[in-house]
Protein backbone atom coordinates (compact mmCIF):
# COMPACT_ATOMS: atom_id res chain seq x y z
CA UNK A 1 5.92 2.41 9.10
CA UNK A 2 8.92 0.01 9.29
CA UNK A 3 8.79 -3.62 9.41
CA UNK A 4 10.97 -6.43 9.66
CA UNK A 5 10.56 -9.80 7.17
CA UNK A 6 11.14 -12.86 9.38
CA UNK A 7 11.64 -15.32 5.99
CA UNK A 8 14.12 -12.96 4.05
CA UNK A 9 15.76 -11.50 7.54
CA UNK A 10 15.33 -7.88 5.84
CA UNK A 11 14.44 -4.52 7.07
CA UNK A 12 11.41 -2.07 4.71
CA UNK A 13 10.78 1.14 5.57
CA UNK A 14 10.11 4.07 5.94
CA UNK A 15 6.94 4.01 4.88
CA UNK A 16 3.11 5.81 5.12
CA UNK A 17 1.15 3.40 6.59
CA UNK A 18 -1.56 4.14 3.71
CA UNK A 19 0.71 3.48 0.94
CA UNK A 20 1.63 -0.16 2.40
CA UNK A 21 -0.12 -3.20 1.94
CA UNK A 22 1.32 -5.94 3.78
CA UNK A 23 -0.06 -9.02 1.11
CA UNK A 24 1.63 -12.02 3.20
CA UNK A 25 0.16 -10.66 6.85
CA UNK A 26 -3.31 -10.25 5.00
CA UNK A 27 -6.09 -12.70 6.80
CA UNK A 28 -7.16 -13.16 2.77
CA UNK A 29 -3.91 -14.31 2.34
CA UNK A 30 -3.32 -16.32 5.28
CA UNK A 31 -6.69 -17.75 5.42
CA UNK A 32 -7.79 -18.39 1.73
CA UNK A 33 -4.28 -18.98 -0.34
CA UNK A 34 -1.64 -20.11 1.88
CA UNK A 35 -3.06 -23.24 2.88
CA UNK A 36 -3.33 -23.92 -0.58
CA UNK A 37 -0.11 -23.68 -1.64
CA UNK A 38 -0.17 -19.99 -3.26
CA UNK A 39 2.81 -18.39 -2.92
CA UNK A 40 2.83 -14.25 -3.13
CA UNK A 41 4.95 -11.29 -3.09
CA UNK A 42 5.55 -9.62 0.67
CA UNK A 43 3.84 -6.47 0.20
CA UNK A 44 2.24 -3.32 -2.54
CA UNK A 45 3.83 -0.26 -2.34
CA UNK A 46 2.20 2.62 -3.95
CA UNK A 47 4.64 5.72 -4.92
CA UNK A 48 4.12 8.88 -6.68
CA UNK A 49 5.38 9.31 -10.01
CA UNK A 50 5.23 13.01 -10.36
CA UNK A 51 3.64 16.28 -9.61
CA UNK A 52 0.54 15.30 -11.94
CA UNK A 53 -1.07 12.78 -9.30
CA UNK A 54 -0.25 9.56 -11.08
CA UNK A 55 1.07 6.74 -9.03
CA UNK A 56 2.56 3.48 -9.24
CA UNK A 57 2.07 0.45 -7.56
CA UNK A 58 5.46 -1.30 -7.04
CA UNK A 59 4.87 -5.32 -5.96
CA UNK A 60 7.89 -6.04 -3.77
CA UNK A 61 9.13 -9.43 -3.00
CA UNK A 62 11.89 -9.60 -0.58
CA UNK A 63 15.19 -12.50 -1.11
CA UNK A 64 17.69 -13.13 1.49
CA UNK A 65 20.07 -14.18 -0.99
CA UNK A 66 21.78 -12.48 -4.24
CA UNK A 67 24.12 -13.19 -6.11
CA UNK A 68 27.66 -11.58 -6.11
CA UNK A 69 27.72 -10.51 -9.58
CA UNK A 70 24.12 -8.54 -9.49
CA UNK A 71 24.57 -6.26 -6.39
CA UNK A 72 25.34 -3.45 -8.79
CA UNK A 73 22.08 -3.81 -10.66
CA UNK A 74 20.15 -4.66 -7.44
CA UNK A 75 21.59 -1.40 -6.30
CA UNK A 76 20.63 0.33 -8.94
CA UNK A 77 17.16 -0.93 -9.03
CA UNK A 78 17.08 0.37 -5.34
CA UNK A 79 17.69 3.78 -6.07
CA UNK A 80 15.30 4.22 -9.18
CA UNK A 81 12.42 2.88 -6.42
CA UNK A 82 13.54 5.25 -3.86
CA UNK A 83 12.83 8.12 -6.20
């Protein structure tokens, strides 16, 4: 799966459909919390870890701006996800 984030104008993907949960498109979400106010992440992503079964559920909350001075440590933070 690969979707686009209208509010953040940013690209996710690839990933298994059963290892994304899409918390903003969610009719809990839009029904329940976001007339109220309640703001949320844009989606879980659950990753392995390692050969021994555990996983990881990474909350991922998408900006359309950074600062200058951070891209290396955003960059950074990008790759130790993709592993």
């Amino acid at each position: 799966m690969r979707f686009y984030e209208d509010g953040s104008d940013i690209w996710f993907g690839d990933f298994d459909d059963a290892d994304c949960f899409r918390i903003e498109n969610s009719n809990l979400y839009q029904k329940s919390m976001k007339p109220h106010g309640i703001k949320t992440a844009e989606f879980f992503l659950l990753r392995s870890v390692n050969t021994h079964c555990m996983r990881k559920i990474l909350v991922i909350e998408a900006k359309k701006t950074l600062a200058a001075k951070d891209t290396d440590a955003f960059s950074k933070n990008l790759a130790d996800i993709a592993v």
